[in-house]
C-alpha atoms as a PDB file:
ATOM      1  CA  UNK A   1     -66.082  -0.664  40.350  1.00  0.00           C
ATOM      2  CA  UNK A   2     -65.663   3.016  40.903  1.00  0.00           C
ATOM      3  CA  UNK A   3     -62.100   2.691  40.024  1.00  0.00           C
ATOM      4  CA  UNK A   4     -59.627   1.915  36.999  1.00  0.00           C
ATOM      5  CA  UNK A   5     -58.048  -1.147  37.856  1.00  0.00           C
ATOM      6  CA  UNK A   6     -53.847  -0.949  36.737  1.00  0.00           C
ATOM      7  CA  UNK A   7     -52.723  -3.493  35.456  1.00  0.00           C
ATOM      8  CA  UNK A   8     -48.932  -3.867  35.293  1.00  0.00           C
ATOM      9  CA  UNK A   9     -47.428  -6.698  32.404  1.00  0.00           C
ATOM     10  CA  UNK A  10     -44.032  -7.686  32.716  1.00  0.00           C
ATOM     11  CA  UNK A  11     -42.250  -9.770  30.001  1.00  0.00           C
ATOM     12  CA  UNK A  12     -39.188  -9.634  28.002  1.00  0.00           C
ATOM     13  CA  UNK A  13     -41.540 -11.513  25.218  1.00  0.00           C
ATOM     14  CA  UNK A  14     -43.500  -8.339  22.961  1.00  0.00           C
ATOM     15  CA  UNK A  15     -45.568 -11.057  21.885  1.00  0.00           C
ATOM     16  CA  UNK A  16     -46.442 -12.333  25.218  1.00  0.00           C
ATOM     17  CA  UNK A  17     -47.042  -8.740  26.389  1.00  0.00           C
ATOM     18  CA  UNK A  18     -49.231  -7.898  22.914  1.00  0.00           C
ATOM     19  CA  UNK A  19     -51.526 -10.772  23.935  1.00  0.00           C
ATOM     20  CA  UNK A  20     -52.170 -10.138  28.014  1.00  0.00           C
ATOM     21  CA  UNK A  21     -52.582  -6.243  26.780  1.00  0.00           C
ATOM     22  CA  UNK A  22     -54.963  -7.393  23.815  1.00  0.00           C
ATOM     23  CA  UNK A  23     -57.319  -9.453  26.419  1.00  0.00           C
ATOM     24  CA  UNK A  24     -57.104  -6.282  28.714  1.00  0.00           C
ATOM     25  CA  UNK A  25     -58.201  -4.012  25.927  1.00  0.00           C
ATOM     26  CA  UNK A  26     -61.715  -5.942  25.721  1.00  0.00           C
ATOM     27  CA  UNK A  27     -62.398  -4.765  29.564  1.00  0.00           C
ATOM     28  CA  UNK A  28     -63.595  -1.515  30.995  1.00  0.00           C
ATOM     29  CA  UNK A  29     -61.882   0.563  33.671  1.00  0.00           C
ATOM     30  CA  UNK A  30     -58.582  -1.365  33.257  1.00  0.00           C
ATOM     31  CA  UNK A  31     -55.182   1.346  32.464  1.00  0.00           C
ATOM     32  CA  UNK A  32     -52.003  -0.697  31.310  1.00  0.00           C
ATOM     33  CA  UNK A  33     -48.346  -0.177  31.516  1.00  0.00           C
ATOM     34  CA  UNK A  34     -45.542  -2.646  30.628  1.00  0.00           C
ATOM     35  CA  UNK A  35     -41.802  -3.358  30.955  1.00  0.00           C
ATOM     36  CA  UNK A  36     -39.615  -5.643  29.141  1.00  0.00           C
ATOM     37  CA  UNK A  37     -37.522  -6.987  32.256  1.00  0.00           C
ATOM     38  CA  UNK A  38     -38.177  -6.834  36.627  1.00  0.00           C
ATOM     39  CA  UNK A  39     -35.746  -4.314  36.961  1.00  0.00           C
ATOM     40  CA  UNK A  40     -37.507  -1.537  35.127  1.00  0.00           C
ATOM     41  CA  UNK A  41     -41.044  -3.070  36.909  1.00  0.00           C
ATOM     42  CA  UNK A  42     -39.437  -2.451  40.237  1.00  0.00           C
ATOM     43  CA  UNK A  43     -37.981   0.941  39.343  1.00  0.00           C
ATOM     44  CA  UNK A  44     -41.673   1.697  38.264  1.00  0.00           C
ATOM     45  CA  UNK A  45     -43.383   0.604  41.247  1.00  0.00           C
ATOM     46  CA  UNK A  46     -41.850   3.134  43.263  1.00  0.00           C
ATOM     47  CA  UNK A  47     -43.221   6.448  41.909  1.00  0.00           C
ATOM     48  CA  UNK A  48     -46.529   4.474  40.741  1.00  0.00           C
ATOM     49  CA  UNK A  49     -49.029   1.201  42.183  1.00  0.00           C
ATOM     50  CA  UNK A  50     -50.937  -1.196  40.724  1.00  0.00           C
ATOM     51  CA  UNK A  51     -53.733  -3.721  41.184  1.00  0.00           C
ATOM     52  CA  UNK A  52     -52.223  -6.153  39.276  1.00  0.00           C
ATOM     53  CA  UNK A  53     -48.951  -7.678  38.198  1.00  0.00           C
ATOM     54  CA  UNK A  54     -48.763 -10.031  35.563  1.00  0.00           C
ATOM     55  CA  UNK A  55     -45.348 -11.644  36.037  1.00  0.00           C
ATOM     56  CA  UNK A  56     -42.654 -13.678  33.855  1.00  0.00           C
ATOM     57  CA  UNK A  57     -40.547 -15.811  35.074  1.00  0.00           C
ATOM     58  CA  UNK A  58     -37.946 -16.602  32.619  1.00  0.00           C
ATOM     59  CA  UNK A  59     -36.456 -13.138  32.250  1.00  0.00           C
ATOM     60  CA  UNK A  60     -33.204 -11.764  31.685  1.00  0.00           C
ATOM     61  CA  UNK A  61     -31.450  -9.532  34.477  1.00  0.00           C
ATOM     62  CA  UNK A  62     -33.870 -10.609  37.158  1.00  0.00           C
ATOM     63  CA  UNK A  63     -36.167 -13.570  37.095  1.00  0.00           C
ATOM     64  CA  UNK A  64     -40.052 -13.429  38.018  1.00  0.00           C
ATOM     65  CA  UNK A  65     -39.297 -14.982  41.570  1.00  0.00           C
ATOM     66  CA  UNK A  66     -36.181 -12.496  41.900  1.00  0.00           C
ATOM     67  CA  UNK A  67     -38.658  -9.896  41.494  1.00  0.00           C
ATOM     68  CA  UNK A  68     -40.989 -11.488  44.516  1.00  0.00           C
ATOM     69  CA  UNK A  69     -38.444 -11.874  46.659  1.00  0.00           C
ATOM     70  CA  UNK A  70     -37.617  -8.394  46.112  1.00  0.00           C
ATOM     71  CA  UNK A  71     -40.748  -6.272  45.953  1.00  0.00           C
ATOM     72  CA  UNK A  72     -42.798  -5.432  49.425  1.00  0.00           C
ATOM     73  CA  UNK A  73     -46.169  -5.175  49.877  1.00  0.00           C
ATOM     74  CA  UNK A  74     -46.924  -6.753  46.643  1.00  0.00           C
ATOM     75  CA  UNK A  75     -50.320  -6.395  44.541  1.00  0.00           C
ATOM     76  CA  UNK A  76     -52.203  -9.436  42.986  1.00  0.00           C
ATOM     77  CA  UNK A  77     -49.540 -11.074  41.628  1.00  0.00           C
ATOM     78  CA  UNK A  78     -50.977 -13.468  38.019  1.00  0.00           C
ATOM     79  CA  UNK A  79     -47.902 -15.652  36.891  1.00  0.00           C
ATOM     80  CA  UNK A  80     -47.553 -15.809  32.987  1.00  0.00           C
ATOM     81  CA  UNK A  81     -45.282 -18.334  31.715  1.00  0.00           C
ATOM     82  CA  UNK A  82     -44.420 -21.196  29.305  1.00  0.00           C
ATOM     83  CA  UNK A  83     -43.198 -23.377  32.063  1.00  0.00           C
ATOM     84  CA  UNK A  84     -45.994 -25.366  34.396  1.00  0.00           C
ATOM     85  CA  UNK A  85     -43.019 -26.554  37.008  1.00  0.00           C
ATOM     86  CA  UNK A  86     -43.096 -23.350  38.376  1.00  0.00           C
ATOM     87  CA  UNK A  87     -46.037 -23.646  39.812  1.00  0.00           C
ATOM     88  CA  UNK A  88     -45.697 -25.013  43.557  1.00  0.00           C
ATOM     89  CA  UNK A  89     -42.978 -22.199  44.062  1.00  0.00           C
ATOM     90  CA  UNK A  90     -45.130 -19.792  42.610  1.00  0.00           C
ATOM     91  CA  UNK A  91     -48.154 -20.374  45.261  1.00  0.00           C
ATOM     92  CA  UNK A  92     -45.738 -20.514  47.873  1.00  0.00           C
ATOM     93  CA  UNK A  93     -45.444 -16.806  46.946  1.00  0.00           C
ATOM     94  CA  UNK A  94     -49.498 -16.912  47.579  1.00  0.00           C
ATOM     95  CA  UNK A  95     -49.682 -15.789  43.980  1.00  0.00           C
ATOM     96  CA  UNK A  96     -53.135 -14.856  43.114  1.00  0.00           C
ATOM     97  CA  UNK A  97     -53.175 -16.977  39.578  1.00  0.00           C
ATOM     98  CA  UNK A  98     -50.746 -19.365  37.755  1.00  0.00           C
ATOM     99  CA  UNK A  99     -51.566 -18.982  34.053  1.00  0.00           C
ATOM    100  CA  UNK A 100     -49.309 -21.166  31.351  1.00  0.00           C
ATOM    101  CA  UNK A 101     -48.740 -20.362  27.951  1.00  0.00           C
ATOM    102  CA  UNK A 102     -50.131 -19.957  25.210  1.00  0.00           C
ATOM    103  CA  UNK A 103     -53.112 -18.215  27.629  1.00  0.00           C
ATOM    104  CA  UNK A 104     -56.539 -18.560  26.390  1.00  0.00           C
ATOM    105  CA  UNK A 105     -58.642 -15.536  26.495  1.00  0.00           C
ATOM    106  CA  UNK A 106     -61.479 -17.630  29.086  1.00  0.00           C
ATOM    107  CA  UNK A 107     -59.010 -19.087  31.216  1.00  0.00           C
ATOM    108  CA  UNK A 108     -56.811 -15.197  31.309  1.00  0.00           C
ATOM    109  CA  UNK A 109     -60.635 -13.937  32.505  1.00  0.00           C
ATOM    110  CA  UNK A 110     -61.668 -16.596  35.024  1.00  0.00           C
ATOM    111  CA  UNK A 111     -57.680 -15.456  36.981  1.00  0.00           C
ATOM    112  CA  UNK A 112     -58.634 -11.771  36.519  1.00  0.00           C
ATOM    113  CA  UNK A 113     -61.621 -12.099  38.055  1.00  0.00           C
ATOM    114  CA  UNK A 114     -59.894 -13.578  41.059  1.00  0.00           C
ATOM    115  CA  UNK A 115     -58.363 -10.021  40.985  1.00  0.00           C
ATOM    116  CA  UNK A 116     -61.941  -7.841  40.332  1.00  0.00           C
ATOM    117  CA  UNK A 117     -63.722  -9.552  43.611  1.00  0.00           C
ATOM    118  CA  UNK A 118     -60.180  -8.674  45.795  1.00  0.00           C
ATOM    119  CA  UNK A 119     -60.418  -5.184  44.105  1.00  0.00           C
ATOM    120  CA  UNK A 120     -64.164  -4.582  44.457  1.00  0.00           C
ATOM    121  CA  UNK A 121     -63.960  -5.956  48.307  1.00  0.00           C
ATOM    122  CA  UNK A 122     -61.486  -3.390  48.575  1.00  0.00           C
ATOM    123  CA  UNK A 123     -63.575  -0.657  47.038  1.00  0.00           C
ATOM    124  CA  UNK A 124     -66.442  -1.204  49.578  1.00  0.00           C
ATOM    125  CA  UNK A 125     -64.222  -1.102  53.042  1.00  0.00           C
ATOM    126  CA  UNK A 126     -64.297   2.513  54.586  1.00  0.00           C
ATOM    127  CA  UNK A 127     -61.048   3.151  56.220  1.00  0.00           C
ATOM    128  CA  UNK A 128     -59.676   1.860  59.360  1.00  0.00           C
ATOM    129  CA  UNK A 129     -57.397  -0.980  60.364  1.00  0.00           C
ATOM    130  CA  UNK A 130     -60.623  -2.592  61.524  1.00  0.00           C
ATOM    131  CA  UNK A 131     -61.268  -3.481  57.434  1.00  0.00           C
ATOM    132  CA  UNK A 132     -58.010  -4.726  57.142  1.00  0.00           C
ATOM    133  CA  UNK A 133     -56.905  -7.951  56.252  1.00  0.00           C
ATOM    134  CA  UNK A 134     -54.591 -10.637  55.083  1.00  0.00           C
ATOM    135  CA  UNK A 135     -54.587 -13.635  52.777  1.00  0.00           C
ATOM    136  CA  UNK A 136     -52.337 -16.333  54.532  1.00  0.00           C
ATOM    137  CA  UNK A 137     -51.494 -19.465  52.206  1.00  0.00           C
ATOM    138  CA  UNK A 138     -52.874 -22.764  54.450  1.00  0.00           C
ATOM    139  CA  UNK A 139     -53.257 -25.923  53.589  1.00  0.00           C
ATOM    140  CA  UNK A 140     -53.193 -24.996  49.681  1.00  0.00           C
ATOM    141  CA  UNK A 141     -55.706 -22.558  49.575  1.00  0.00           C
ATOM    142  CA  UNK A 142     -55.686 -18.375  50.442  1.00  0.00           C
ATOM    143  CA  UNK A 143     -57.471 -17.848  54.131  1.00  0.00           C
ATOM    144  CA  UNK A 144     -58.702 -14.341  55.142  1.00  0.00           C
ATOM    145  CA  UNK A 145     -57.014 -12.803  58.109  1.00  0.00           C
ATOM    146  CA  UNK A 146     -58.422  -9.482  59.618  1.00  0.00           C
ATOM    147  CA  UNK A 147     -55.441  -7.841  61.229  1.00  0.00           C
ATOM    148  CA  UNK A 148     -57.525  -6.649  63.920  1.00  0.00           C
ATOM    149  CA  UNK A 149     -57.810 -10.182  65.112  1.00  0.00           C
ATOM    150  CA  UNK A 150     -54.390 -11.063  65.325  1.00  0.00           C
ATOM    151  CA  UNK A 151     -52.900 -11.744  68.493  1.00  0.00           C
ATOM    152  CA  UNK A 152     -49.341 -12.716  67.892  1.00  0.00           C
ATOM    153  CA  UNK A 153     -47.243 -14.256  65.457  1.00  0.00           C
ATOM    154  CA  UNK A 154     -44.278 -16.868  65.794  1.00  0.00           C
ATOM    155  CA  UNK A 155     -41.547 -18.161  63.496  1.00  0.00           C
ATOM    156  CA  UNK A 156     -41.162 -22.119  62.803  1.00  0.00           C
ATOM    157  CA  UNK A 157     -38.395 -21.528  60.667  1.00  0.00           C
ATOM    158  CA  UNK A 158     -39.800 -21.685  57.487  1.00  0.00           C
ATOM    159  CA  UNK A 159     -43.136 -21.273  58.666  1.00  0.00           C
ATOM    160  CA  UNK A 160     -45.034 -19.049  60.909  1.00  0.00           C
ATOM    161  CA  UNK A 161     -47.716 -19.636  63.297  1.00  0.00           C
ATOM    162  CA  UNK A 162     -50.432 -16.789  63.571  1.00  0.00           C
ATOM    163  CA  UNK A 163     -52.465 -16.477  66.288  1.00  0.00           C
ATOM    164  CA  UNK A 164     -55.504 -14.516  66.524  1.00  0.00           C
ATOM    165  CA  UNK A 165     -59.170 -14.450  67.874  1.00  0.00           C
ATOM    166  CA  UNK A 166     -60.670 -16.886  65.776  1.00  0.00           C
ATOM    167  CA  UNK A 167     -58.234 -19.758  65.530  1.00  0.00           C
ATOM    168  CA  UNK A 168     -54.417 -20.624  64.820  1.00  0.00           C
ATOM    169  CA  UNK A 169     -52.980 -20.670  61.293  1.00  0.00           C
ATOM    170  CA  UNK A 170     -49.839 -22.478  60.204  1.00  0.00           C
ATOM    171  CA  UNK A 171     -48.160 -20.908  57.021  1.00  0.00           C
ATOM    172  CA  UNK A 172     -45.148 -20.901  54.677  1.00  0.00           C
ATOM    173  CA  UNK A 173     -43.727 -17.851  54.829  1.00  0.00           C
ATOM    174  CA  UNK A 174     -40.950 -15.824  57.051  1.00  0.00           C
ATOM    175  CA  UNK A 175     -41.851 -13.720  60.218  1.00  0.00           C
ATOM    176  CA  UNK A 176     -40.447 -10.501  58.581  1.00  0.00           C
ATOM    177  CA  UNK A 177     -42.162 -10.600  55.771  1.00  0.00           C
ATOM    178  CA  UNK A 178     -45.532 -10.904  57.079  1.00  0.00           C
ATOM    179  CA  UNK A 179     -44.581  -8.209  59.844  1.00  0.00           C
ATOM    180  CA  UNK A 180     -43.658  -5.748  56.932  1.00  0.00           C
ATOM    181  CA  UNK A 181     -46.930  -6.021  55.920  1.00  0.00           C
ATOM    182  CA  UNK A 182     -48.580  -5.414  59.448  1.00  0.00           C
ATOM    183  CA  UNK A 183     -49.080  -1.615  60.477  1.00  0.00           C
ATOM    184  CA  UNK A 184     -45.394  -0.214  62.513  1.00  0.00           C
ATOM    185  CA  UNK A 185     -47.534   1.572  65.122  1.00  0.00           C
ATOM    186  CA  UNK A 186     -49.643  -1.621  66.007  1.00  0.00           C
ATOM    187  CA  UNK A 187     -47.256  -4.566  65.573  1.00  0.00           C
ATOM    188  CA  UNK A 188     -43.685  -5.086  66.762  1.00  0.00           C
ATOM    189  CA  UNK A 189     -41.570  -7.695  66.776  1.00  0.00           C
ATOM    190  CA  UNK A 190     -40.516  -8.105  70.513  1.00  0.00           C
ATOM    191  CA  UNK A 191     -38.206 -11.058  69.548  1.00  0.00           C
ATOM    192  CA  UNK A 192     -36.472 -13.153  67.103  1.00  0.00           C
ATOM    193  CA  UNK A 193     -39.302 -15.680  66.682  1.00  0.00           C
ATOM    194  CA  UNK A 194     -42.407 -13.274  67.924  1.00  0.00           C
ATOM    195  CA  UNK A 195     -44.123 -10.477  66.428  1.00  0.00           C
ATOM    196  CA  UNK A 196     -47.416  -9.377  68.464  1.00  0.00           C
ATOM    197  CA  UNK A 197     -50.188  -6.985  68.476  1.00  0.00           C
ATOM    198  CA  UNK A 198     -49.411  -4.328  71.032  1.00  0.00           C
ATOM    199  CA  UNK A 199     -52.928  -3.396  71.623  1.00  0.00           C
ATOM    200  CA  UNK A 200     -53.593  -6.954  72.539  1.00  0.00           C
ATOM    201  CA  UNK A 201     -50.733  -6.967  75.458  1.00  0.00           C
ATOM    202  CA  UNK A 202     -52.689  -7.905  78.640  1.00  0.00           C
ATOM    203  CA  UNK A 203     -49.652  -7.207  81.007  1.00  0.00           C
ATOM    204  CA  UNK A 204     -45.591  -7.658  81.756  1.00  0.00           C
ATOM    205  CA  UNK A 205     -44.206 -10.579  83.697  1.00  0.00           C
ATOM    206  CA  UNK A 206     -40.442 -10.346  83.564  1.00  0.00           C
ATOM    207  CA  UNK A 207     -39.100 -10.535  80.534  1.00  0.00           C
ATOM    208  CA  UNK A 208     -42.348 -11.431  78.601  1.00  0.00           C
ATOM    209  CA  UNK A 209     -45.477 -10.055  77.796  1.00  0.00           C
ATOM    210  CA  UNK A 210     -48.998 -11.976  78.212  1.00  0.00           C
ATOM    211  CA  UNK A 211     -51.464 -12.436  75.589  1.00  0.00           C
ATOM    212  CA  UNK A 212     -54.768 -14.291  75.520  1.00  0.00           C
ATOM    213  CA  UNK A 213     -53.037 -16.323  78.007  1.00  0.00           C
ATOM    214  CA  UNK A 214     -50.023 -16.965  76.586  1.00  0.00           C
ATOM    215  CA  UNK A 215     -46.395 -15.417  77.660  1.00  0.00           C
ATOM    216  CA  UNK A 216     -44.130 -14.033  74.574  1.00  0.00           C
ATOM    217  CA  UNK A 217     -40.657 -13.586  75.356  1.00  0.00           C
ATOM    218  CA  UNK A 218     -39.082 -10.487  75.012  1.00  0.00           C
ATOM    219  CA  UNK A 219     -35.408  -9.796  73.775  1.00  0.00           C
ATOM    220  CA  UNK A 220     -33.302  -8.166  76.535  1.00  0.00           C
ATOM    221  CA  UNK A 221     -32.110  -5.478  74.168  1.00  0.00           C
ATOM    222  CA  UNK A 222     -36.131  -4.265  72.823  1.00  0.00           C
ATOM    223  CA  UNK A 223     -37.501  -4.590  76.654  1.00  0.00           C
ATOM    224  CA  UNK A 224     -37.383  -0.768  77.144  1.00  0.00           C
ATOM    225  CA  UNK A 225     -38.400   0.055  73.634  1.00  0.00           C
ATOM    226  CA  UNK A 226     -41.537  -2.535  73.970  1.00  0.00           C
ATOM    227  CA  UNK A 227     -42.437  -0.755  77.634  1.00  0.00           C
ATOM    228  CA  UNK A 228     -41.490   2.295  76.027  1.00  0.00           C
ATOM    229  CA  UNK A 229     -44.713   1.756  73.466  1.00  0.00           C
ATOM    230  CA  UNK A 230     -46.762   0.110  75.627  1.00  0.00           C
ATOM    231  CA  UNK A 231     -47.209   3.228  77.631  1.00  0.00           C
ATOM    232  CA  UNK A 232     -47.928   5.556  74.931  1.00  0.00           C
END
């Protein structure tokens, strides 16, 4: 690693937050902060990032999943909590580890080392939106999605379907919150149920565009704005 990894621990449980920061302690390169409820964490997040979150979810003011639902772009997110029934909604927030407690120190290490090989992948991509990617949830387990391969995405209500180069992915999630993660310049959502790559437009047939063979529909009221960008 050529970088300190931070680590962000929120709990309204002292204890809990003595033990996650004890195990952290024992590593190199790590920094720590911590906050006693989600409101301060999100208040913190915005002058300050981390590489980590290790998230409650029985907590006063906001709950752990309040705190998902609110935050954007979120790091590795490693659920700590007494309750295992949690845990389907917590993957469905494609939550990097579940952990229950009381957490042993071996099974604390084998989740953060889910987060050193994310962090250490990161570490080695130059930059470009060529190197970047996305984990999408399918089919219970985390699939790697290069952005630059996407073609277009489309909203199944509470699932989307993304299209790219390489295949089609089905996953639970909502079409704006995977476009907030896609870069504004590159990606627009043309529609109510389509977001798609610009770059990857082949041409404009009416009220739609065409891409890799299939037509996308575009609203009436973004049609200018979309031929607008397309001709930049």
């Amino acid at each position: 690693m050529t970088k300190s990894i931070k680590c962000l621990i929120v709990d309204d449980e002292p204890l809990a937050i003595d033990v996650i920061e004890n195990y952290l302690g024992r590593l190199k390169d790590v920094e720590t902060q911590s906050c006693q409820n989600a409101v301060e964490a999100l208040q913190l997040m915005k002058t300050e990032t981390f590489n980590v979150v290790f998230l409650d979810i029985e907590m006063p003011l906001l709950t752990g999943f309040d705190f998902l639902k609110t935050v954007k772009n979120p790091p590795a997110i490693i659920i700590t909590t007494a309750y295992r029934e949690y845990a389907v909604e917590g993957f469905e927030y494609e939550v990097t580890d579940y952990l229950v407690k009381p957490i042993s120190f071996p099974r604390f290490m084998k989740a953060f080392e889910r987060v050193l090989k994310i962090h250490d992948h990161n570490e080695e991509q130059p930059d470009g939106d060529s190197n970047q990617f996305l984990f999408l949830k399918v089919d219970r387990k985390l699939v790697k999605i290069l952005i630059q391969d996407i073609l277009h995405i489309e909203s199944l209500k509470d699932y989307i379907r993304v299209t790219t180069t390489s295949g089609v992915f089905i996953s639970y999630q909502s079409l704006t919150s995977i476009t907030e993660k896609l870069p504004p310049k590159k990606f627009m959502r043309i529609h109510r149920s389509f977001t798609v790559a610009l770059d990857k437009v082949n041409s404009v047939e009416g009220n739609c565009v065409e891409i890799g063979g299939a037509l996308i529909p575009i609203s009436r009221e973004l049609k200018q704005e979309v031929l607008k960008l397309l001709n930049k």
